[in-house]
C-alpha atoms as a PDB file:
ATOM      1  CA  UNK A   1      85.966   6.394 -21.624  1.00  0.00           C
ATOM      2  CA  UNK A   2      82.867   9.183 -21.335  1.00  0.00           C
ATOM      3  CA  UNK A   3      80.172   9.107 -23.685  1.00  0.00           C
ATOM      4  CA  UNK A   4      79.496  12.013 -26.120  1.00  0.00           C
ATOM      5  CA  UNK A   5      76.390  14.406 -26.489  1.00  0.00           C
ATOM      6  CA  UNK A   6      76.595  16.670 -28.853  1.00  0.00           C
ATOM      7  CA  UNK A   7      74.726  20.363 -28.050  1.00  0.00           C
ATOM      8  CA  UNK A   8      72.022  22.189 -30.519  1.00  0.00           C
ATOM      9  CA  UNK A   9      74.795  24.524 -30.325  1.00  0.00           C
ATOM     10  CA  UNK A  10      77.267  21.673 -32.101  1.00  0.00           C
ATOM     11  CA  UNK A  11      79.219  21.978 -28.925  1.00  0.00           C
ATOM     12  CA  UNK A  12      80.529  17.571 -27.433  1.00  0.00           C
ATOM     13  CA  UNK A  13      80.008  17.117 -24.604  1.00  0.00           C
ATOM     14  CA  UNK A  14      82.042  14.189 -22.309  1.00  0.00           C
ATOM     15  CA  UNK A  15      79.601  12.496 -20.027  1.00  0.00           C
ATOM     16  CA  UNK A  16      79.153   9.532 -17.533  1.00  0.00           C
ATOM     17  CA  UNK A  17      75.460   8.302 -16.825  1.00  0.00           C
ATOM     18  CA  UNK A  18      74.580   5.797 -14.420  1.00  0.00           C
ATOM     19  CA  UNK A  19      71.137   3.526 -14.902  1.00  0.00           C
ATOM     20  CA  UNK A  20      69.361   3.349 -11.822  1.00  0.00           C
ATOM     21  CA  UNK A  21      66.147   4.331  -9.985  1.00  0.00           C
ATOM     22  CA  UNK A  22      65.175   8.046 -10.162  1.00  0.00           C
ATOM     23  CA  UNK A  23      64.762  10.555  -9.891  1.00  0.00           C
ATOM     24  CA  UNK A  24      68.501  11.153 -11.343  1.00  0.00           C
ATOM     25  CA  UNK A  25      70.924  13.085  -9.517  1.00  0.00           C
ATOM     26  CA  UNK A  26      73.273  15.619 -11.571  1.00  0.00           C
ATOM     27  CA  UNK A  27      76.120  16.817 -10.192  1.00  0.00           C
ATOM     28  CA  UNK A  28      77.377  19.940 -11.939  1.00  0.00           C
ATOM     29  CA  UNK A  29      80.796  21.011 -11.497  1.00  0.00           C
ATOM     30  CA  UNK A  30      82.723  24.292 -11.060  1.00  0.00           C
ATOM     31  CA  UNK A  31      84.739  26.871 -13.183  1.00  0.00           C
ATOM     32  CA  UNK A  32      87.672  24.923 -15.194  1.00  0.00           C
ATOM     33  CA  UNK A  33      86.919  22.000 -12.732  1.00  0.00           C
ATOM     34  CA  UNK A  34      85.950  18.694 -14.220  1.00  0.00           C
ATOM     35  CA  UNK A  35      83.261  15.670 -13.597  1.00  0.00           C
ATOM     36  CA  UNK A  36      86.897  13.555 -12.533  1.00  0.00           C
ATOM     37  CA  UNK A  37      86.679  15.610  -9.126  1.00  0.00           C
ATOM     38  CA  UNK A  38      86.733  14.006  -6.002  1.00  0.00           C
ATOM     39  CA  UNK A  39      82.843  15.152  -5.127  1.00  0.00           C
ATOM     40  CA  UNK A  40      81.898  13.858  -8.517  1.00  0.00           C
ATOM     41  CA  UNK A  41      83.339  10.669  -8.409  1.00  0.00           C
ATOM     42  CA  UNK A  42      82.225   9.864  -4.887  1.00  0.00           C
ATOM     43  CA  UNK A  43      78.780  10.934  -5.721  1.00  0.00           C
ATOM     44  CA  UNK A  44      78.759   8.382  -8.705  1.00  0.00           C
ATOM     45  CA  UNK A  45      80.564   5.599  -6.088  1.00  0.00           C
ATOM     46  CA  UNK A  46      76.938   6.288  -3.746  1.00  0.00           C
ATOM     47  CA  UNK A  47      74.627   5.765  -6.555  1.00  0.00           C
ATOM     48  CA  UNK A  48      76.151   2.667  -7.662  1.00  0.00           C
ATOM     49  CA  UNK A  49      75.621   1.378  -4.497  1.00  0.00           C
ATOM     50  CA  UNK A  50      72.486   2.319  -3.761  1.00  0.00           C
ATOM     51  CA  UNK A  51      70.724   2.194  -7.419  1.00  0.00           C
ATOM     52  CA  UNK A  52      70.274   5.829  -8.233  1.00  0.00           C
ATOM     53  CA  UNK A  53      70.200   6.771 -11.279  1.00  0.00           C
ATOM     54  CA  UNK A  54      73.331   9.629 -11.604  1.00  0.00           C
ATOM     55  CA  UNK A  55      74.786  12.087 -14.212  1.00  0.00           C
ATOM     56  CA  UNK A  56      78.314  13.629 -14.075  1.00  0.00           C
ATOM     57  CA  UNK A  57      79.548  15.579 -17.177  1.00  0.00           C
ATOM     58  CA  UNK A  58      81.910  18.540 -18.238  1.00  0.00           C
ATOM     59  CA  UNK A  59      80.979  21.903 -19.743  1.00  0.00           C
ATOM     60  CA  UNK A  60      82.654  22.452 -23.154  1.00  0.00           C
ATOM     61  CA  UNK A  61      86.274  23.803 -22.675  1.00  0.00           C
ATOM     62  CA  UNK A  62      85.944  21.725 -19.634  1.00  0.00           C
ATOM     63  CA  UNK A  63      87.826  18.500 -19.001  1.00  0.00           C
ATOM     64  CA  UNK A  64      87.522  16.130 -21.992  1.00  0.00           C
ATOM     65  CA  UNK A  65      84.334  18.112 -23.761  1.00  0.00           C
ATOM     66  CA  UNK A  66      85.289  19.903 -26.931  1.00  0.00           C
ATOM     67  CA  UNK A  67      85.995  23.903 -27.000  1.00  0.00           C
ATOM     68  CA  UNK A  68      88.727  25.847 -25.331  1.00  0.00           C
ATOM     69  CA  UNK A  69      87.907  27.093 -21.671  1.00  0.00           C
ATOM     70  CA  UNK A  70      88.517  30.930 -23.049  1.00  0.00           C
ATOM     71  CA  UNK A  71      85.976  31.025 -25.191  1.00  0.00           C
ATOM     72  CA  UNK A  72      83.038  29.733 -22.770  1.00  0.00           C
ATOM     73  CA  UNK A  73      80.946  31.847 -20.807  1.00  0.00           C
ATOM     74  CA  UNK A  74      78.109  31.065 -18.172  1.00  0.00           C
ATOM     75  CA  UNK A  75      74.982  31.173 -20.940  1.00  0.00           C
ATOM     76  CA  UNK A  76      77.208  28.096 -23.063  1.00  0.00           C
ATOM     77  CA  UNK A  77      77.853  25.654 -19.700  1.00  0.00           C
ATOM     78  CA  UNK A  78      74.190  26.755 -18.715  1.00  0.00           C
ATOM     79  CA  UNK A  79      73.372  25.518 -22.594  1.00  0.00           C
ATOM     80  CA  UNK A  80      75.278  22.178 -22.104  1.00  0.00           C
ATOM     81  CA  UNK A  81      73.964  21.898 -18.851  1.00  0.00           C
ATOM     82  CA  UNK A  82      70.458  22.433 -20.591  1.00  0.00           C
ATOM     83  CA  UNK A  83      71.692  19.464 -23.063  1.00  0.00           C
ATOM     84  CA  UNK A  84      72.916  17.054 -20.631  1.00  0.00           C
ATOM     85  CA  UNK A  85      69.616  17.466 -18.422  1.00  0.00           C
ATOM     86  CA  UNK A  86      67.537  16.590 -21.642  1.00  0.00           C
ATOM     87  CA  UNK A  87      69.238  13.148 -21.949  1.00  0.00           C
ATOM     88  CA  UNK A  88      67.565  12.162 -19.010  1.00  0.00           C
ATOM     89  CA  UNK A  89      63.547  11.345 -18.482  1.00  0.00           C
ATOM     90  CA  UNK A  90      61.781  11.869 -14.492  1.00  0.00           C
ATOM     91  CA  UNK A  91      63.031  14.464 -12.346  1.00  0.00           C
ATOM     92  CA  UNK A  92      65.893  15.858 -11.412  1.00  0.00           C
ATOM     93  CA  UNK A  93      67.991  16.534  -8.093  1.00  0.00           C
ATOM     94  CA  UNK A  94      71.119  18.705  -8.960  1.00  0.00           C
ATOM     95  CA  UNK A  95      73.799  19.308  -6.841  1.00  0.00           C
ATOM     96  CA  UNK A  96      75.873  22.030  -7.951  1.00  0.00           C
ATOM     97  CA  UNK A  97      79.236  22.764  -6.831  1.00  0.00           C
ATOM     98  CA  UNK A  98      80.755  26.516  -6.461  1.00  0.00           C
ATOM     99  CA  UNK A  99      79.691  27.594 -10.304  1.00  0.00           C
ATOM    100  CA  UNK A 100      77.653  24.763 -10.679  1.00  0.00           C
ATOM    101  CA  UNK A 101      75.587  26.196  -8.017  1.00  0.00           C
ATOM    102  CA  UNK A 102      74.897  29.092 -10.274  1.00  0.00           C
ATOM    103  CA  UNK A 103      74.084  26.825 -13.627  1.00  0.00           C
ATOM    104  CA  UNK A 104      71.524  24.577 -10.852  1.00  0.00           C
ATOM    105  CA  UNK A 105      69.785  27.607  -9.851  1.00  0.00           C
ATOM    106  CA  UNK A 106      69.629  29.016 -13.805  1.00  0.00           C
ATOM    107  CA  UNK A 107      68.734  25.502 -14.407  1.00  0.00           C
ATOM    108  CA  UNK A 108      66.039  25.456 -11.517  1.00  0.00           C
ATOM    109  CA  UNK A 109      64.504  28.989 -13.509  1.00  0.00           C
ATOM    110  CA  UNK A 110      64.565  27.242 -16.853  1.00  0.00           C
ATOM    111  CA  UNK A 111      63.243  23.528 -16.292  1.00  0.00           C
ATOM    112  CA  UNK A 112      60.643  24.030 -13.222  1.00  0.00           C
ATOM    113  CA  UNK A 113      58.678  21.336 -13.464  1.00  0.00           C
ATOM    114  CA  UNK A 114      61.883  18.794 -14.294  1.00  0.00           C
ATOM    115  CA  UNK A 115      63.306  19.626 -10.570  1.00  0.00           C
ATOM    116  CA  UNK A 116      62.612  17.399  -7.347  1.00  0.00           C
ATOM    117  CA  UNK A 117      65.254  19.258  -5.368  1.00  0.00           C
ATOM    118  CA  UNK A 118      68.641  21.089  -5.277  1.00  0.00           C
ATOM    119  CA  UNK A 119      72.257  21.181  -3.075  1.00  0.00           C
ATOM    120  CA  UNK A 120      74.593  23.112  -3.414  1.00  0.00           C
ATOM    121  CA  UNK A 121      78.382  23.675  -2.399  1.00  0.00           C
ATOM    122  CA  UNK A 122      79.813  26.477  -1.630  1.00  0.00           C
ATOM    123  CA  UNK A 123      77.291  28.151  -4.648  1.00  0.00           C
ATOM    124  CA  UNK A 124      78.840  31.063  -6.116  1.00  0.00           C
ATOM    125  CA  UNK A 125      75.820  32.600  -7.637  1.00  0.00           C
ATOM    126  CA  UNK A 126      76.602  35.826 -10.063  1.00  0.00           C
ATOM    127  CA  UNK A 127      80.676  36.060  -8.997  1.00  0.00           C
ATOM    128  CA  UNK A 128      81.353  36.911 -12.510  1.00  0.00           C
ATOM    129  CA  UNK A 129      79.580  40.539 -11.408  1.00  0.00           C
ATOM    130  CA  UNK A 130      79.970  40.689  -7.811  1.00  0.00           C
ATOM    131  CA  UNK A 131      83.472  38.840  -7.354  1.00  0.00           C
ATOM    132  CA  UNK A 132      85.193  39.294 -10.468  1.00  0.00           C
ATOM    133  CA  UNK A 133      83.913  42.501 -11.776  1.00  0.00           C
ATOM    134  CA  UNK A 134      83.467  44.161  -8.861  1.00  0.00           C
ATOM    135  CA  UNK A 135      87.321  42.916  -7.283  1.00  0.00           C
ATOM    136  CA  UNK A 136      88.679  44.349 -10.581  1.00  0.00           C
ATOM    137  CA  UNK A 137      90.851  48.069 -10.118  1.00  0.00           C
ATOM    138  CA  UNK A 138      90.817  50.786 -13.092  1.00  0.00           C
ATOM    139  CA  UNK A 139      93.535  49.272 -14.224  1.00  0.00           C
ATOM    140  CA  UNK A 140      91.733  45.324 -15.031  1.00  0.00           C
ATOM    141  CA  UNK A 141      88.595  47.217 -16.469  1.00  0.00           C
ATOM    142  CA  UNK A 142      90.441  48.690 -18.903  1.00  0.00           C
ATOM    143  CA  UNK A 143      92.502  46.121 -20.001  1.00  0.00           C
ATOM    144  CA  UNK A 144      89.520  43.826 -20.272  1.00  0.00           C
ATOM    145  CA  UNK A 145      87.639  46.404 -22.303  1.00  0.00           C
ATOM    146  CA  UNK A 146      90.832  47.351 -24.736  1.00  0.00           C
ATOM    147  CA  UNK A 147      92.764  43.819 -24.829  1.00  0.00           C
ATOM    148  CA  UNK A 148      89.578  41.469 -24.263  1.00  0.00           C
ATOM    149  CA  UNK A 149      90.716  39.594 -21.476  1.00  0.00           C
ATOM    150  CA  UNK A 150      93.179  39.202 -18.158  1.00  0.00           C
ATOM    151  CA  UNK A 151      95.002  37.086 -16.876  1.00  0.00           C
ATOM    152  CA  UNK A 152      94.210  35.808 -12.403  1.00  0.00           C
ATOM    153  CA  UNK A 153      96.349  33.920 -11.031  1.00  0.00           C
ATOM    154  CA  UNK A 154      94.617  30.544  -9.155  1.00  0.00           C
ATOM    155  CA  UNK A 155      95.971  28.429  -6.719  1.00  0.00           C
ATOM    156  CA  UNK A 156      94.493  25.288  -8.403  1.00  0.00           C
ATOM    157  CA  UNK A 157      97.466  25.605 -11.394  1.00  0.00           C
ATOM    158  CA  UNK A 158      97.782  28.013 -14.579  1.00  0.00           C
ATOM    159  CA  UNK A 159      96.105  31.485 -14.308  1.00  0.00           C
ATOM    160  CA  UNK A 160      92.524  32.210 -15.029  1.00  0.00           C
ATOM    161  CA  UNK A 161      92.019  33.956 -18.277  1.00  0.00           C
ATOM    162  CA  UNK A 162      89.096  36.060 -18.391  1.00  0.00           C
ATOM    163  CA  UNK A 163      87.088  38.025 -20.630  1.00  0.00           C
ATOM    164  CA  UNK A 164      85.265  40.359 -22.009  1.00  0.00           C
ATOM    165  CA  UNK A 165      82.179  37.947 -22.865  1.00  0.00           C
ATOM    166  CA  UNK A 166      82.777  36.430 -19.796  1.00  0.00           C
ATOM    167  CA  UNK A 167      81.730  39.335 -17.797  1.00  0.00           C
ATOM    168  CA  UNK A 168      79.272  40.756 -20.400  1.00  0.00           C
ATOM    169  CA  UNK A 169      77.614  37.382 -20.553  1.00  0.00           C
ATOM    170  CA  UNK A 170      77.438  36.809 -16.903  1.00  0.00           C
ATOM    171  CA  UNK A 171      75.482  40.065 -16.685  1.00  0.00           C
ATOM    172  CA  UNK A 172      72.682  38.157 -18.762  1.00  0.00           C
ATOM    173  CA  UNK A 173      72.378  35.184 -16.350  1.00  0.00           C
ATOM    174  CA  UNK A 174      72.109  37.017 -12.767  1.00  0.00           C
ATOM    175  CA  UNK A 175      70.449  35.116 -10.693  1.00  0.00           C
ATOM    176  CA  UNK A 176      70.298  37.568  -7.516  1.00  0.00           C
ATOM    177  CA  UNK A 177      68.575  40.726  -9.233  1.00  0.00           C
ATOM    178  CA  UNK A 178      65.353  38.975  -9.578  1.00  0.00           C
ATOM    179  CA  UNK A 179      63.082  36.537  -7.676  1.00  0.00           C
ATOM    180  CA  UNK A 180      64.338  33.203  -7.335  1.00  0.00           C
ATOM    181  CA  UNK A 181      61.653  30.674  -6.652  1.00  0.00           C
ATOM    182  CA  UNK A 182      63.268  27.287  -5.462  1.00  0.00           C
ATOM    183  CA  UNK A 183      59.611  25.320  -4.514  1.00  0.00           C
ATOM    184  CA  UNK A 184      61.760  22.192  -3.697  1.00  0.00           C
ATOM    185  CA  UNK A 185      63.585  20.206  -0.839  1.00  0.00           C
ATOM    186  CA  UNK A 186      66.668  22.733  -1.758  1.00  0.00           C
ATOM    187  CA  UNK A 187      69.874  22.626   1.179  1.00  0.00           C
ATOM    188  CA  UNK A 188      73.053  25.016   0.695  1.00  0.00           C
ATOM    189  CA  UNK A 189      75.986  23.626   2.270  1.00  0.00           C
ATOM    190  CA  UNK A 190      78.943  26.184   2.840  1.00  0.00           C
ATOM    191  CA  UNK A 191      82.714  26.059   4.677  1.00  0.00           C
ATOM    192  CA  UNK A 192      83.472  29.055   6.621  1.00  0.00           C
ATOM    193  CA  UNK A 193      87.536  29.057   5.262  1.00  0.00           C
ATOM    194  CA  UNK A 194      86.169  29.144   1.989  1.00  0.00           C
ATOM    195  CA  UNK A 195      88.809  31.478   0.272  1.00  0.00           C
ATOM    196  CA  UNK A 196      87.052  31.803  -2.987  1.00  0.00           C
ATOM    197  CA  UNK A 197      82.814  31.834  -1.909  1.00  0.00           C
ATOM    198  CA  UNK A 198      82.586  33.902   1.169  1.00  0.00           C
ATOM    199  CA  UNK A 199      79.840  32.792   4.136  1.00  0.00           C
ATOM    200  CA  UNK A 200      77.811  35.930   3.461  1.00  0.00           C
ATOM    201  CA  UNK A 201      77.402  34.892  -0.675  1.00  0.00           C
ATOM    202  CA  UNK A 202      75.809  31.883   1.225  1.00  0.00           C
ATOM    203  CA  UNK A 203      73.610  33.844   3.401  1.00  0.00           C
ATOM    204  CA  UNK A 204      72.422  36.497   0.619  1.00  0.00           C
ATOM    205  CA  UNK A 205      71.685  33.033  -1.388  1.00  0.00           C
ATOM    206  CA  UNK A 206      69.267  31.869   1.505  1.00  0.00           C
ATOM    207  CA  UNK A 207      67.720  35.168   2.032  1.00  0.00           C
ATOM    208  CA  UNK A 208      66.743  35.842  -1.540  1.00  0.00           C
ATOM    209  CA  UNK A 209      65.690  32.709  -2.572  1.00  0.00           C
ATOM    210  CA  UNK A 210      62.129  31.688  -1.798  1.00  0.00           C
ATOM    211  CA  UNK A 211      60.931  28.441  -1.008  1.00  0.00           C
ATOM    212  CA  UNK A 212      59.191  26.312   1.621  1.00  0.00           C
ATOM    213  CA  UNK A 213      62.189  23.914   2.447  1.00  0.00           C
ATOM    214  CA  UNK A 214      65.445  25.751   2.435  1.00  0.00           C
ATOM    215  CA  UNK A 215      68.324  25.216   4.523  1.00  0.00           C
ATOM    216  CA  UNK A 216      71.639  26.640   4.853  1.00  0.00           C
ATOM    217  CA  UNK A 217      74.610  24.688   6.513  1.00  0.00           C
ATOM    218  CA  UNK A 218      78.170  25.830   7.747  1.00  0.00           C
ATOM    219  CA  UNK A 219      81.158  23.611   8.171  1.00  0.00           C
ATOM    220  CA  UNK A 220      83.284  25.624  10.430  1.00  0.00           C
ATOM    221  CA  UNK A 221      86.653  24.894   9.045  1.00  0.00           C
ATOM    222  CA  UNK A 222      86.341  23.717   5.596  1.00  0.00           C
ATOM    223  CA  UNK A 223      87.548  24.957   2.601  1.00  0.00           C
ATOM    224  CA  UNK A 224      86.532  25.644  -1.245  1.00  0.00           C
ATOM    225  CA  UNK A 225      87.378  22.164  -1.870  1.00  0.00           C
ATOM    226  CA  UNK A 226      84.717  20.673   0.735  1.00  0.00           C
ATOM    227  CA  UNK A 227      86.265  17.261  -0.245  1.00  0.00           C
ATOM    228  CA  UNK A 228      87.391  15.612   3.119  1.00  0.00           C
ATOM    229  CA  UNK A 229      85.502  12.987   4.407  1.00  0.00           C
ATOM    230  CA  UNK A 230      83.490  15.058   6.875  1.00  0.00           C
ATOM    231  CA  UNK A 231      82.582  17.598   3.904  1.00  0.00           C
ATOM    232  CA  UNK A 232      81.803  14.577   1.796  1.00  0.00           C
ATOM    233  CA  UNK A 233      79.536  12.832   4.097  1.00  0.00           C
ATOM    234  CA  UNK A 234      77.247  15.840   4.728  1.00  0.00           C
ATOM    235  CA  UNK A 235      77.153  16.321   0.561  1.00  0.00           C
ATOM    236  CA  UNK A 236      75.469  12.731   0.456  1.00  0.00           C
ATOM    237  CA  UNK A 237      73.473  13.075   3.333  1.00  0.00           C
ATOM    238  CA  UNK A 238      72.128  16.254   1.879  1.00  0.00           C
ATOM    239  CA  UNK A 239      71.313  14.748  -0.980  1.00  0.00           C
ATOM    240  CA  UNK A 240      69.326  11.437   0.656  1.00  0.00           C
ATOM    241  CA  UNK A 241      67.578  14.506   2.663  1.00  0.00           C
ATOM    242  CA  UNK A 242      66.476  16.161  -0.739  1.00  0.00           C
ATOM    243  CA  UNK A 243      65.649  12.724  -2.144  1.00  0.00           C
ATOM    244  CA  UNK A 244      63.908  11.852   1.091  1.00  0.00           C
ATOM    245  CA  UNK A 245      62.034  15.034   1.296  1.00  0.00           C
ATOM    246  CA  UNK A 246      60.515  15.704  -2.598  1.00  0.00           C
ATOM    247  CA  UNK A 247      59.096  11.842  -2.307  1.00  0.00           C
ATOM    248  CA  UNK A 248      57.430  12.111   1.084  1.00  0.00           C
END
């Protein structure tokens, strides 16, 4: 069973830490994924056995946290990300997976001096605006202006409903508009059959951000999921890089 945090925002929040040495890895998840995924789990398997302290959780409407998935937008998981980070004392490594790529890198903006470096997978930085928004015809627009929300269809189970706020709020939390100053061991790590996060959302990550140790790598072959073993290897190895890196 997870432990509970509840949010300034009264918002519980489901959450697995693991003691160890620091500084703490974080792995935050993607949209209406959960901290039960296959990246999060094995993650938590490699700090057990090697002492690190770790922290998996889910957003609210996430997984077992409370809230309904439809009402969330990016400024609430970046809040309960916000929450979960201030359980923890030391620095930080967070590995953020498709949307939790965006919420590290909001995360990064917010908590500066917390941060000792950053991976991410398959990051899909502002895709509210640029992937949602901007895939939408007349016809989506207007029914998310007049009704509130749409329904996508996913290949991961039910459709996606999205809405209004979602978009609206998403606008608030760009993280691609402005200067993005990453001043850590940060590495990107990115499949090039990635159906959902295209290779150049990677690329305009690595040329916007700013930082003196930033690296970008593509799996030629791999998918959203980036859970085989190959994919999963190369997620741990980029984190003992970061780790490596921010305590030489």
């Amino acid at each position: 069973m997870p432990e509970m945090l509840t949010t300034p925002q009264g918002r519980r929040i489901a959450y697995h830490l693991t003691e160890g040495k620091g500084p703490t890895v974080v792995f935050l998840g993607g949209f209406k994924s959960d901290m039960g995924g296959t990246k999060a789990v094995h993650l938590e398997a490699w700090a057990k056995a090697t002492g690190r302290a770790f922290l998996r959780f889910d957003y609210s409407g996430h997984g077992e946290s409370s809230e309904r998935f439809e009402d969330g937008a990016i400024g609430d998981w970046f809040e309960d990300a916000c929450a979960a980070l201030g359980m923890i004392d030391g620095p930080l490594v967070l590995v953020g997976s498709s949307m939790g790529g965006w919420i590290s890198l909001l995360c990064a903006r917010f908590l500066p001096e917390r941060l000792a470096g950053i991976v991410t997978i398959a990051a899909a930085p502002d895709f509210t605006e640029d992937s949602m928004w901007a895939g939408f015809d007349d016809v989506q627009r207007r029914a998310l202006t007049t009704d509130g929300q749409i329904a996508l269809p996913s290949e991961y189970g039910e459709p996606y409903i999205i809405t209004r706020r979602l978009i609206e709020d998403g606008r608030t939390r760009l993280v691609l508009r402005d200067p993005l100053h990453l001043p850590v061991p940060t590495r990107f790590l990115q499949g090039t059959a990635d159906a959902d996060v295209d290779v150049s959302v990677a690329m305009r990550l690595l040329e916007h951000a700013m930082g003196p140790d930033m690296r970008l790598t593509l799996v030629k072959g791999a998918d959203h999921r980036f859970s085989d073993a190959i994919c999963l290897s190369l997620m741990t190895t980029a984190v003992e890089d970061v780790l490596s890196s921010s305590q030489s």
